[in-house]
PDB file of N, CA and C in Angstrom:
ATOM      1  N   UNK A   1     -33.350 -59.051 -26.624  1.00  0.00           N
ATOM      2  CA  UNK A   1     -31.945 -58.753 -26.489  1.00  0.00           C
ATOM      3  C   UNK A   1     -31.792 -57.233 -26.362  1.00  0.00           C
ATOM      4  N   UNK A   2     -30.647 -56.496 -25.548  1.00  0.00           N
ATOM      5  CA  UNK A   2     -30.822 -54.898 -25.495  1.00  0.00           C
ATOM      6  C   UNK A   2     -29.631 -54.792 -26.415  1.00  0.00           C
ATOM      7  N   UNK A   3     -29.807 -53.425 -26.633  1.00  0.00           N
ATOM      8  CA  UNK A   3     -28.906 -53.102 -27.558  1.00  0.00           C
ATOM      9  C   UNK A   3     -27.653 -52.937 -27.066  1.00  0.00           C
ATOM     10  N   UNK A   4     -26.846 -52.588 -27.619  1.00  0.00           N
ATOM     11  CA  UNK A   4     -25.468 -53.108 -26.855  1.00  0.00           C
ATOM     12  C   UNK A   4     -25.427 -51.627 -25.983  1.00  0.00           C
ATOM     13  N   UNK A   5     -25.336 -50.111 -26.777  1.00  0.00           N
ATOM     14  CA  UNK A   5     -25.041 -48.938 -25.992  1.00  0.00           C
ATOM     15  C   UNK A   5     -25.825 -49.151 -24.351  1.00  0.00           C
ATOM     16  N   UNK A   6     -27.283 -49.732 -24.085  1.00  0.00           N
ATOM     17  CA  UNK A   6     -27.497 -49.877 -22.863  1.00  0.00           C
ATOM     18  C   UNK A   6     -27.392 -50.980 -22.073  1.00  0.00           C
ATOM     19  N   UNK A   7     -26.634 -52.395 -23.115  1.00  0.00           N
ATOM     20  CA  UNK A   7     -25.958 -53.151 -22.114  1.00  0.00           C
ATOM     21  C   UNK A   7     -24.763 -52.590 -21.375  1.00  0.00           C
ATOM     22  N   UNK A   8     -24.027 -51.943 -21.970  1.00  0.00           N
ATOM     23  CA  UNK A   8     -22.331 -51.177 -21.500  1.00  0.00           C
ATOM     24  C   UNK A   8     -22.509 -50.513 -20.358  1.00  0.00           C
ATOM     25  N   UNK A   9     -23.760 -49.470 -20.568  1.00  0.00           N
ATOM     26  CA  UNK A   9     -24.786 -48.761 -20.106  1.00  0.00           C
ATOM     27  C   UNK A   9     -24.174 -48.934 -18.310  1.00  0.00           C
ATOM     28  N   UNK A  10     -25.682 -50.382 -18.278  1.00  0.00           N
ATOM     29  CA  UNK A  10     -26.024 -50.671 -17.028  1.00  0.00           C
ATOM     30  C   UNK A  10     -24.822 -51.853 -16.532  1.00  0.00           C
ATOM     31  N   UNK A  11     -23.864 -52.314 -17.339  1.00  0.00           N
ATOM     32  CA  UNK A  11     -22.926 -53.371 -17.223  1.00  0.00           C
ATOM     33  C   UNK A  11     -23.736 -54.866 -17.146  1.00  0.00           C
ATOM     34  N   UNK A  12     -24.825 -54.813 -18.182  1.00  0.00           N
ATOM     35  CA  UNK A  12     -25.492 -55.954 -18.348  1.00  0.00           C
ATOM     36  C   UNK A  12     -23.835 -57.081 -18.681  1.00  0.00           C
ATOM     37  N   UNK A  13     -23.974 -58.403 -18.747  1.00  0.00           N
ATOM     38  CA  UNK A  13     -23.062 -59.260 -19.095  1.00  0.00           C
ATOM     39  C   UNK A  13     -23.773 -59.475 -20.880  1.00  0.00           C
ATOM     40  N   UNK A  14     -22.583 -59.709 -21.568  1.00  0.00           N
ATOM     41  CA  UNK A  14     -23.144 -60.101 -23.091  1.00  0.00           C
ATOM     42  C   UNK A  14     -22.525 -61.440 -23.291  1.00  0.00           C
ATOM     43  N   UNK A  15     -23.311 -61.844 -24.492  1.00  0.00           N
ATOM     44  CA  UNK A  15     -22.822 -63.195 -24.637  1.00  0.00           C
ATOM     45  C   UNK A  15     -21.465 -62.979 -25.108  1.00  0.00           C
ATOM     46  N   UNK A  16     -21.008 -64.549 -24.798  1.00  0.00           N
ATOM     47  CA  UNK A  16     -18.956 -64.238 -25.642  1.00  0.00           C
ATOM     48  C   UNK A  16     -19.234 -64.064 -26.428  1.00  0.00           C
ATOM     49  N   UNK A  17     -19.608 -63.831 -27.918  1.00  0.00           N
ATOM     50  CA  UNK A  17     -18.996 -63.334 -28.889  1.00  0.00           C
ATOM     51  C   UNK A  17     -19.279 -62.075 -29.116  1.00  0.00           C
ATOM     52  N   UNK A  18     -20.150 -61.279 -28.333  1.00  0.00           N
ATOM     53  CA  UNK A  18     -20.561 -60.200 -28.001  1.00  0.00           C
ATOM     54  C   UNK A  18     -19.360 -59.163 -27.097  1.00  0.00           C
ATOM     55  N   UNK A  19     -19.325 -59.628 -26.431  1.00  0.00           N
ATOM     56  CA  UNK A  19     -18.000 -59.222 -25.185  1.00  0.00           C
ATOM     57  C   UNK A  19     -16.402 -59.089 -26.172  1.00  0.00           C
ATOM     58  N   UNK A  20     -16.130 -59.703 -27.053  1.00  0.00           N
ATOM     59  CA  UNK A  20     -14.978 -59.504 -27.715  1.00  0.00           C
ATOM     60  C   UNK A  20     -15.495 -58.372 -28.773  1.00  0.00           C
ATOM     61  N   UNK A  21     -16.461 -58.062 -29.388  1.00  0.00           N
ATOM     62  CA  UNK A  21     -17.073 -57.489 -30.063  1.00  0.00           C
ATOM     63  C   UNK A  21     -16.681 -55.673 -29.959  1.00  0.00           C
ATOM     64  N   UNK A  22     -17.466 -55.911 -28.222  1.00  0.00           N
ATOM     65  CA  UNK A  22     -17.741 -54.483 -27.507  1.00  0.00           C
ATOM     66  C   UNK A  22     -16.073 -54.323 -27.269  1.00  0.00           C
ATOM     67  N   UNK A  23     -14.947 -55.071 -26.743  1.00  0.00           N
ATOM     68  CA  UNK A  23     -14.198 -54.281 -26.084  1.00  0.00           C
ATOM     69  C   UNK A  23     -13.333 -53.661 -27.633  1.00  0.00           C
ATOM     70  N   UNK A  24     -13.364 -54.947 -28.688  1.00  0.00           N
ATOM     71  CA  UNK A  24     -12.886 -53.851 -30.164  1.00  0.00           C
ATOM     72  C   UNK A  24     -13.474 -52.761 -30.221  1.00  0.00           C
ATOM     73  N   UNK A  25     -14.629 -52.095 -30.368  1.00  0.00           N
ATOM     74  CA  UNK A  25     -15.471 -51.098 -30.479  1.00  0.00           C
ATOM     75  C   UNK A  25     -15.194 -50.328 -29.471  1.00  0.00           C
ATOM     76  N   UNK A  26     -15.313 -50.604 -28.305  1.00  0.00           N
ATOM     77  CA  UNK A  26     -14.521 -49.497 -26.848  1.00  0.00           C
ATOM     78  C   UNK A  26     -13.570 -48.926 -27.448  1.00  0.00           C
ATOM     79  N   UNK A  27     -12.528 -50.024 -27.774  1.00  0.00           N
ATOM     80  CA  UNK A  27     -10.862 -48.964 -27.937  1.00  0.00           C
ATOM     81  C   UNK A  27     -10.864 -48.339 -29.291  1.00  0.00           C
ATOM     82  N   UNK A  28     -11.795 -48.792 -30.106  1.00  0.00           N
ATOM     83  CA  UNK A  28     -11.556 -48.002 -31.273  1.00  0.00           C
ATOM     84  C   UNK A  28     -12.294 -46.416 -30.908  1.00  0.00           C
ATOM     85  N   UNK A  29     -13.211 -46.581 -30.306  1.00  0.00           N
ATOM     86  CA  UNK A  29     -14.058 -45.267 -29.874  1.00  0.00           C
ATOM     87  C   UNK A  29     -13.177 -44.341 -29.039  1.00  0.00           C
ATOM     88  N   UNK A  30     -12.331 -45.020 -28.212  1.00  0.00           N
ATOM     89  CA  UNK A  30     -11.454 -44.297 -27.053  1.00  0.00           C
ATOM     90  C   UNK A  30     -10.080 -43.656 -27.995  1.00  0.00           C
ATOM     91  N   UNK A  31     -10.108 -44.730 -29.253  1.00  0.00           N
ATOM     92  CA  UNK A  31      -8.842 -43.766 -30.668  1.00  0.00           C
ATOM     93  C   UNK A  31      -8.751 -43.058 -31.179  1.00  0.00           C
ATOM     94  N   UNK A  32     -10.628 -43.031 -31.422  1.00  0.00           N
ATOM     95  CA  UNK A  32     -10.977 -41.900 -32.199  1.00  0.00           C
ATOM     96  C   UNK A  32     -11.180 -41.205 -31.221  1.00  0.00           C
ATOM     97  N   UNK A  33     -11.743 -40.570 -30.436  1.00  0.00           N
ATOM     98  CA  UNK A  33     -11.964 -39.495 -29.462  1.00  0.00           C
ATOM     99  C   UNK A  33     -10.274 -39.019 -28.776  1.00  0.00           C
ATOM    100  N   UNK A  34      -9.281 -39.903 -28.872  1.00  0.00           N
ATOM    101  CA  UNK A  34      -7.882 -39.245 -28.635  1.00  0.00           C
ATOM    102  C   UNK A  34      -7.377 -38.596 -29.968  1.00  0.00           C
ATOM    103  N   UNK A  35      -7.935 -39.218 -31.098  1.00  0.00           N
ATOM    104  CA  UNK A  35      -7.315 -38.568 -32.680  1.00  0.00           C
ATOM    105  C   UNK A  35      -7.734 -37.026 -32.803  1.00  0.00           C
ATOM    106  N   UNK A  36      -9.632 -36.685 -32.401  1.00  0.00           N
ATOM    107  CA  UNK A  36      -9.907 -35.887 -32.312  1.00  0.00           C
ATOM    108  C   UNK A  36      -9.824 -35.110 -31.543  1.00  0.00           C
ATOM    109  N   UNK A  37      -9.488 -35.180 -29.813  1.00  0.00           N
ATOM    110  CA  UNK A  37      -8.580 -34.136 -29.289  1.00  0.00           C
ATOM    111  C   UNK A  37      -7.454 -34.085 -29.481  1.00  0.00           C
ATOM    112  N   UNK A  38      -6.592 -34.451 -30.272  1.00  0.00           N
ATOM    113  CA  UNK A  38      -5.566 -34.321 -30.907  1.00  0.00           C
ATOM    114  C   UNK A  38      -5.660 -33.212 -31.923  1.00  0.00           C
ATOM    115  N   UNK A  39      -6.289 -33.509 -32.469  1.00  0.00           N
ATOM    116  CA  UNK A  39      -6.211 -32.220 -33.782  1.00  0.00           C
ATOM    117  C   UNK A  39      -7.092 -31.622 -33.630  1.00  0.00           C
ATOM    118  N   UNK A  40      -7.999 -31.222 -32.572  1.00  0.00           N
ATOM    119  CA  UNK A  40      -8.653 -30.578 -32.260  1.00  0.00           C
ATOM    120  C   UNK A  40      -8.077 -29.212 -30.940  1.00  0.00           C
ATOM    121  N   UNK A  41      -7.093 -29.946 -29.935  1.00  0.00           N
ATOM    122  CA  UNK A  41      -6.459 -28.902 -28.805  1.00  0.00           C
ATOM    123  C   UNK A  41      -5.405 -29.467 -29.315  1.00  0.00           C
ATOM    124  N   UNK A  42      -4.749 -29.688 -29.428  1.00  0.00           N
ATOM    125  CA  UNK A  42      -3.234 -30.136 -28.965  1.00  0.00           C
ATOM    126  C   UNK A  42      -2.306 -29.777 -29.957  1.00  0.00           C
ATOM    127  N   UNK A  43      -2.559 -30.001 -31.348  1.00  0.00           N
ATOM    128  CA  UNK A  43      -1.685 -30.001 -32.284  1.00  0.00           C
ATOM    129  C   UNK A  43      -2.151 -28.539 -33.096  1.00  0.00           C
ATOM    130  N   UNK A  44      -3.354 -27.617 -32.380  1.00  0.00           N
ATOM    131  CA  UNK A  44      -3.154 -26.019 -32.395  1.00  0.00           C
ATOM    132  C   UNK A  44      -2.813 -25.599 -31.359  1.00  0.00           C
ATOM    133  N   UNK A  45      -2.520 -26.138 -30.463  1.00  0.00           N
ATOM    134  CA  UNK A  45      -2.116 -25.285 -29.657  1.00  0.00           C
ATOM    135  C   UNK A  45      -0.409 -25.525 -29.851  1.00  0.00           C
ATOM    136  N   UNK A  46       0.247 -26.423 -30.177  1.00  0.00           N
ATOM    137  CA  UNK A  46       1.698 -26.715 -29.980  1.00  0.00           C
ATOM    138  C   UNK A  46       1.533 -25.506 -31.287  1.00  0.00           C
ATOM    139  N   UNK A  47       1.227 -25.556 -32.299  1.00  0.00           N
ATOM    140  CA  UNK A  47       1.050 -24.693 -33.838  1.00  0.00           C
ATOM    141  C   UNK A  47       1.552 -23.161 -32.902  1.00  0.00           C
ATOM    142  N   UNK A  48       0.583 -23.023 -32.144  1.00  0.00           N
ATOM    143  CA  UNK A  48       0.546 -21.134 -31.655  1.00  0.00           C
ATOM    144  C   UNK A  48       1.898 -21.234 -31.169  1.00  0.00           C
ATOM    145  N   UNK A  49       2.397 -21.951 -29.627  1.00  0.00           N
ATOM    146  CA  UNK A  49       3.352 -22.175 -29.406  1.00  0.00           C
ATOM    147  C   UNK A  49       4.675 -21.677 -30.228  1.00  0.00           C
ATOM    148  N   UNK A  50       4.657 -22.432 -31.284  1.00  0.00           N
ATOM    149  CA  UNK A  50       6.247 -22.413 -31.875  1.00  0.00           C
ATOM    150  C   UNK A  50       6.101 -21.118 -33.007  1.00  0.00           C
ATOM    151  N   UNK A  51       4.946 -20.354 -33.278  1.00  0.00           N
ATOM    152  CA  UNK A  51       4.535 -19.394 -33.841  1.00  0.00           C
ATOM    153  C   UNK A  51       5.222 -18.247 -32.465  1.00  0.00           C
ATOM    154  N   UNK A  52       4.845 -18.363 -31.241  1.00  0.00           N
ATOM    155  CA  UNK A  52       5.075 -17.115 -30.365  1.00  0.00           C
ATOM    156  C   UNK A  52       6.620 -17.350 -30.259  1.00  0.00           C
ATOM    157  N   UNK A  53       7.565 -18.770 -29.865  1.00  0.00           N
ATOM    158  CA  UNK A  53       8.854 -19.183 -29.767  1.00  0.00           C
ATOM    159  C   UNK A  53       9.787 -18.638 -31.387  1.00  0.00           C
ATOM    160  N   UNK A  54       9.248 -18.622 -32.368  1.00  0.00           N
ATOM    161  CA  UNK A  54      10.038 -17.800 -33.662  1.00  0.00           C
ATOM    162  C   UNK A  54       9.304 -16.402 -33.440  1.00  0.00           C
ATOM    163  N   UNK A  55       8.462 -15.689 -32.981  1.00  0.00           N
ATOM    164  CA  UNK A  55       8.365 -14.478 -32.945  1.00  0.00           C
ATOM    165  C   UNK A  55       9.455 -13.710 -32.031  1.00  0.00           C
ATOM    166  N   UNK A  56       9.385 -14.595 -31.046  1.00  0.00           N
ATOM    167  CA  UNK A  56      10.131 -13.763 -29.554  1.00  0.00           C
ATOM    168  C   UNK A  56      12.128 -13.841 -29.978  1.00  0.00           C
ATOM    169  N   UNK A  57      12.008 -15.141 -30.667  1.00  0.00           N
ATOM    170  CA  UNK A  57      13.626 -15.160 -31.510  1.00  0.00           C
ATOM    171  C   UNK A  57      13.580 -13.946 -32.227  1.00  0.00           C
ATOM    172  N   UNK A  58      13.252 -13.541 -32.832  1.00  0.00           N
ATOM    173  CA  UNK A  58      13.315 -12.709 -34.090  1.00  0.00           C
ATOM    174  C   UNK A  58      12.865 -10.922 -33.952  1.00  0.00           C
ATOM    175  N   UNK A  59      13.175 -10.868 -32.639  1.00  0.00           N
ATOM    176  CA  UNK A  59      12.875  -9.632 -32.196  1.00  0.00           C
ATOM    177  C   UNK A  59      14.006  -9.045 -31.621  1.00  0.00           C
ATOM    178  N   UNK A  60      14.680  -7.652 -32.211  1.00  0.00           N
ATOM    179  CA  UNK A  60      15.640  -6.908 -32.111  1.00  0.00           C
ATOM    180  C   UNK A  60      15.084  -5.240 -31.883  1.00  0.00           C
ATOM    181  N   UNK A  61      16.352  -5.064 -31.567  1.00  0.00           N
ATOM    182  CA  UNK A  61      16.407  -3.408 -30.983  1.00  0.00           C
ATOM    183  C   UNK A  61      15.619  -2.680 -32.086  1.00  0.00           C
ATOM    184  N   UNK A  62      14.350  -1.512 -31.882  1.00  0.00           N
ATOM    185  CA  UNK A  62      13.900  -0.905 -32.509  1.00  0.00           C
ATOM    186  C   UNK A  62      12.443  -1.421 -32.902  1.00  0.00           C
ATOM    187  N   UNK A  63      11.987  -2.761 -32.632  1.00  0.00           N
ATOM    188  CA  UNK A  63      10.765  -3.258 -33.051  1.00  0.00           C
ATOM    189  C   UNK A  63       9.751  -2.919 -31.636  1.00  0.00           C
ATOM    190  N   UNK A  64       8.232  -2.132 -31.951  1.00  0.00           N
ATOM    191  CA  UNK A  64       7.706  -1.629 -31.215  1.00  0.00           C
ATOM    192  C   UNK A  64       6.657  -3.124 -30.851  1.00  0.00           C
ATOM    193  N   UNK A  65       6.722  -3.627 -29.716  1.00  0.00           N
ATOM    194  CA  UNK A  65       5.921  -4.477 -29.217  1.00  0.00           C
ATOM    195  C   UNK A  65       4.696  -3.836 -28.769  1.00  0.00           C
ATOM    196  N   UNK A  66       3.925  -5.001 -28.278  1.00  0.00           N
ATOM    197  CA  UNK A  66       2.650  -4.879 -27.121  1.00  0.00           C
ATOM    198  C   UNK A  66       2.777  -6.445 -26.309  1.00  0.00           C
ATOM    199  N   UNK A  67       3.015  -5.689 -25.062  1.00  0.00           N
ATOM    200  CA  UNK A  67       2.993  -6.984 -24.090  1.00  0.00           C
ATOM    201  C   UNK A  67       1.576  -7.530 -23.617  1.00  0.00           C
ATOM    202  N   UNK A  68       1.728  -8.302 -23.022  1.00  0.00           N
ATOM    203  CA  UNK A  68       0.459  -9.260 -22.451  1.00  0.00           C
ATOM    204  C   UNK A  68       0.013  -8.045 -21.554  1.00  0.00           C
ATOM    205  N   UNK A  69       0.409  -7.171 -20.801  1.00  0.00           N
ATOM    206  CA  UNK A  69      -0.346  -5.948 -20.254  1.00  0.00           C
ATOM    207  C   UNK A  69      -1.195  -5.008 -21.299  1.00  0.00           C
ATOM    208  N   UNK A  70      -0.745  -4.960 -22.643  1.00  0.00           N
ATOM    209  CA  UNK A  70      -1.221  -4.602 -23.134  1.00  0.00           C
ATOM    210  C   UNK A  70      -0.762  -2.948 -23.364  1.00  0.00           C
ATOM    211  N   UNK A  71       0.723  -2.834 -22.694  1.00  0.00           N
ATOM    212  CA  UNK A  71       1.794  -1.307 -23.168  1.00  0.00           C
ATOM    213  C   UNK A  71       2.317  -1.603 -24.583  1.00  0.00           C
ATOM    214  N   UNK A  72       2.269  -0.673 -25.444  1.00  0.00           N
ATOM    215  CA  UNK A  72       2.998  -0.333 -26.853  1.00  0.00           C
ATOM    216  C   UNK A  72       4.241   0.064 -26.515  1.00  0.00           C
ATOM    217  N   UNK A  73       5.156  -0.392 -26.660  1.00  0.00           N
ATOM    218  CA  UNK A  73       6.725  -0.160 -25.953  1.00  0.00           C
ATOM    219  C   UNK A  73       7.567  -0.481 -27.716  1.00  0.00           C
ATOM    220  N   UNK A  74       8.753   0.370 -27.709  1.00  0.00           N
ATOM    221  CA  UNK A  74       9.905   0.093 -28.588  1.00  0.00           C
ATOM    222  C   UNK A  74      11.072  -0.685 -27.966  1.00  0.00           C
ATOM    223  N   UNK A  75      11.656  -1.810 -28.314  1.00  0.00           N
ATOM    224  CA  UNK A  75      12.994  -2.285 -27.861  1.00  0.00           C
ATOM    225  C   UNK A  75      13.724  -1.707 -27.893  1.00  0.00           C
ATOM    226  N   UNK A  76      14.505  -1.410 -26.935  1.00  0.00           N
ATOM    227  CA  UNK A  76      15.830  -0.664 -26.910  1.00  0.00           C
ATOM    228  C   UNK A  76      16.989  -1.937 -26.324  1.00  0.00           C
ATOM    229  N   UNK A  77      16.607  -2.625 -25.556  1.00  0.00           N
ATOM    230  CA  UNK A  77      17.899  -3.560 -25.554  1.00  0.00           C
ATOM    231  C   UNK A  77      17.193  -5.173 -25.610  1.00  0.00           C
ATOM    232  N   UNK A  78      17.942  -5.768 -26.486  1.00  0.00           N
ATOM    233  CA  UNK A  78      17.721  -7.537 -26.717  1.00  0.00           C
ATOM    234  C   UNK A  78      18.726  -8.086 -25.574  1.00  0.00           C
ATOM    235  N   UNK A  79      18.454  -8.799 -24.232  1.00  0.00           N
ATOM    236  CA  UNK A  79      18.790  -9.486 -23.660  1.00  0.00           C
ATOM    237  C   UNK A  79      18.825 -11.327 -23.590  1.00  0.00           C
ATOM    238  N   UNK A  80      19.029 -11.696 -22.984  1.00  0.00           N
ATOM    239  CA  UNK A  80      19.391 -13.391 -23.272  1.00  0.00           C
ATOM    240  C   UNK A  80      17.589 -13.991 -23.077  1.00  0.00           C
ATOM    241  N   UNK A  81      17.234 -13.357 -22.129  1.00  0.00           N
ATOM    242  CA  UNK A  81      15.546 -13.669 -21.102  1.00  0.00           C
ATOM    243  C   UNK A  81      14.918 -12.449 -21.129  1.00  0.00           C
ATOM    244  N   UNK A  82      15.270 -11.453 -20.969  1.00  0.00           N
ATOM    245  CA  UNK A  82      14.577 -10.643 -21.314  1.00  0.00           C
ATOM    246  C   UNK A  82      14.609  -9.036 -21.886  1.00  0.00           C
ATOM    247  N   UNK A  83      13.671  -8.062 -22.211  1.00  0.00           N
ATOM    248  CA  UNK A  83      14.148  -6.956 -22.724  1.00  0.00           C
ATOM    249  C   UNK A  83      14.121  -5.702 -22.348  1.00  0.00           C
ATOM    250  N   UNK A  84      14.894  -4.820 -22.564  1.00  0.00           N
ATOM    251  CA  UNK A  84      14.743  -3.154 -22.266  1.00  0.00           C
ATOM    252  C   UNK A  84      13.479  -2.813 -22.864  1.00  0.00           C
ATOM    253  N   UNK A  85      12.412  -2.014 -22.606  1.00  0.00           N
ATOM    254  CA  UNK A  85      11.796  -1.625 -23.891  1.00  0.00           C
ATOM    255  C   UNK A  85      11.649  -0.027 -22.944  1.00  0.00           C
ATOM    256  N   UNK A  86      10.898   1.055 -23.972  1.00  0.00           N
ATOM    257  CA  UNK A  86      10.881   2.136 -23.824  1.00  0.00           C
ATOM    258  C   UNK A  86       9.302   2.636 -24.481  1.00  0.00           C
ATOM    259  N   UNK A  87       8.472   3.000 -23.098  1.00  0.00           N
ATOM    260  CA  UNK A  87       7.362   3.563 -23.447  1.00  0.00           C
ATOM    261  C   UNK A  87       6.982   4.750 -22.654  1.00  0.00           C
ATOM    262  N   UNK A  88       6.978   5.533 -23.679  1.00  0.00           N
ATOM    263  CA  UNK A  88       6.865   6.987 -23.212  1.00  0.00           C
ATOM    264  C   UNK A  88       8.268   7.500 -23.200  1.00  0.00           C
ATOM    265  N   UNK A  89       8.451   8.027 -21.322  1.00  0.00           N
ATOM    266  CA  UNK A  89       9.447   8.466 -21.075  1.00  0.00           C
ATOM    267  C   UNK A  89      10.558   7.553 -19.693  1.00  0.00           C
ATOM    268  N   UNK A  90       9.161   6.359 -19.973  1.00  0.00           N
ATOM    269  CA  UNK A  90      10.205   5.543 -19.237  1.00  0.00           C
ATOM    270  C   UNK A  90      10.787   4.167 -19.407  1.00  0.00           C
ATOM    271  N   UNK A  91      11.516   3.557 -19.034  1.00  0.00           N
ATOM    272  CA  UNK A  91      12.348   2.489 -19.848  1.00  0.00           C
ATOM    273  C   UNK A  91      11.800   1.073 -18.523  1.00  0.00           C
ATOM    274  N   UNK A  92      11.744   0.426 -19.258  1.00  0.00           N
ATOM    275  CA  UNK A  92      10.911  -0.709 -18.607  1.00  0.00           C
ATOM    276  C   UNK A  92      12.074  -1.917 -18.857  1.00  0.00           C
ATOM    277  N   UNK A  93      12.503  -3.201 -17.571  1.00  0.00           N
ATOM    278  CA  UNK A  93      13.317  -4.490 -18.398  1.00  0.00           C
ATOM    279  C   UNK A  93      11.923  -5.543 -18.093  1.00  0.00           C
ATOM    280  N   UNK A  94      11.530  -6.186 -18.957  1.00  0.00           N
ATOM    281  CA  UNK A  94      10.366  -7.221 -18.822  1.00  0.00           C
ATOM    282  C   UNK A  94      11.180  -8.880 -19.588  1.00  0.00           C
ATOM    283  N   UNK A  95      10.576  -9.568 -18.868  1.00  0.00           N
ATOM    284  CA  UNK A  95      10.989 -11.163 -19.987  1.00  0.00           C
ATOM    285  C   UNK A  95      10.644 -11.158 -21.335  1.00  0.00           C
ATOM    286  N   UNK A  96      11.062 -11.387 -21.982  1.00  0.00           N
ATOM    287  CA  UNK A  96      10.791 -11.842 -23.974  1.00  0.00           C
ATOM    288  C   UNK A  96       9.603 -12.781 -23.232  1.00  0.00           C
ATOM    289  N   UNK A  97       9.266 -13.356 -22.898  1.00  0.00           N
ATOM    290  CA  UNK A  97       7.700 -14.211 -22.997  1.00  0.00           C
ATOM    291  C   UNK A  97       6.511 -13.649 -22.292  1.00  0.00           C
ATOM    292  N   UNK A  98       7.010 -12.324 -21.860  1.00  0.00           N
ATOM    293  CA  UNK A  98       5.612 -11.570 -21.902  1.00  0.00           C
ATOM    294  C   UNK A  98       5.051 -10.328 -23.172  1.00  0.00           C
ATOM    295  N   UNK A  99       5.912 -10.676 -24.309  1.00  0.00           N
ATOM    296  CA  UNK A  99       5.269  -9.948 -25.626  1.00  0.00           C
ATOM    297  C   UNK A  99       4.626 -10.685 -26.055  1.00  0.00           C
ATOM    298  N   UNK A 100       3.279  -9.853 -26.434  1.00  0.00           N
ATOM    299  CA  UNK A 100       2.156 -10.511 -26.927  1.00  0.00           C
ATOM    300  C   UNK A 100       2.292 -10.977 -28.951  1.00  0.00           C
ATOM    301  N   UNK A 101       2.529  -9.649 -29.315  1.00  0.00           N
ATOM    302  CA  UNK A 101       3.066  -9.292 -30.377  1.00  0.00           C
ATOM    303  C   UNK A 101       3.561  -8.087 -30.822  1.00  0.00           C
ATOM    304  N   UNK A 102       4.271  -8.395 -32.159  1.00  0.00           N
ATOM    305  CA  UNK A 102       5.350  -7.372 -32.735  1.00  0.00           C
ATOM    306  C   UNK A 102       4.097  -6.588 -33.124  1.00  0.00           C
ATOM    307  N   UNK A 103       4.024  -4.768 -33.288  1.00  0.00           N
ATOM    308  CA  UNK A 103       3.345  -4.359 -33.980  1.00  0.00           C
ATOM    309  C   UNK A 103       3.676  -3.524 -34.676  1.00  0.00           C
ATOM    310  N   UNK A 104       3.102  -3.876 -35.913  1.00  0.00           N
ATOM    311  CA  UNK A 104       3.101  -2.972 -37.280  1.00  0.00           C
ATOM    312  C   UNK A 104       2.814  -1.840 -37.839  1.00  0.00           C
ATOM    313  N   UNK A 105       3.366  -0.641 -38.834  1.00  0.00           N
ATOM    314  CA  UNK A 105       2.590   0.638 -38.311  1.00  0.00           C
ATOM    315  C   UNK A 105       2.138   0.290 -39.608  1.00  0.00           C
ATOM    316  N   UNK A 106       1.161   1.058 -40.519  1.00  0.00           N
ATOM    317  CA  UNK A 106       0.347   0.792 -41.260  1.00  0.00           C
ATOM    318  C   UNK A 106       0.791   2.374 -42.158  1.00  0.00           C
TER     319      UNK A 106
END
C-alpha cells in the first residue's frame, strides 16, 4: 500500500474509506496554511496600516516630519489630503500619506 502523501502525489485512486479520509485532511491542511498566512502577513500588516492612518490623523502645524523621500520638513499648514511643510528655505505642499514618520528631537 503507498503512503497516502505519494498517493495525492501521483493521483493514485485510494480505497473509499481512504478518499473521505484524504479530502478531511486536504481542507484541514488548506485551514491551517490560511490561519497561518493570516497571522503571519495579513493581520501585521492591517496592524502597521491603522498605526500609519492614527499617525497621519494626529499630525498638526509645527510637528517636524520625514517623508517617504526621506526630507526632515516642519508642518506649517494641516490640509484635508494634504500638507504645507517647510524645509530649509523652501515650503513644499505634499499628501499626508507620503509621511513616513513624526520625528522626535531627543
Amino acid at each position: 500500500m503507498q503512503p497516502f502523501f505519494f498517493s495525492f502525489l501521483f493521483g493514485a485512486e485510494l480505497p473509499q474509506a481512504q478518499q473521505g479520509a484524504s479530502i478531511t485532511s486536504s481542507l484541514l491542511m488548506m485551514g491551517l496554511f490560511f490561519l497561518a498566512f493570516w497571522f503571519l502577513m495579513i493581520a501585521p500588516q492591517r496592524k502597521r496600516q491603522k498605526a500609519q492612518k492614527e499617525m497621519i490623523a494626529a499630525l498638526k502645524v509645527g510637528d517636524e516630519i520625514i517623508t517617504s523621500s526621506g526630507f526632515l520638513a516642519s508642518i506649517v499648514q494641516v490640509k484635508e489630503d494634504r500638507l504645507v511643510i517647510k524645509t530649509g528655505d523652501a515650503k513644499l505642499e505634499i499628501y499626508k500619506q507620503f509621511v513616513q514618520s513624526v520625528h522626535h528631537h531627543k
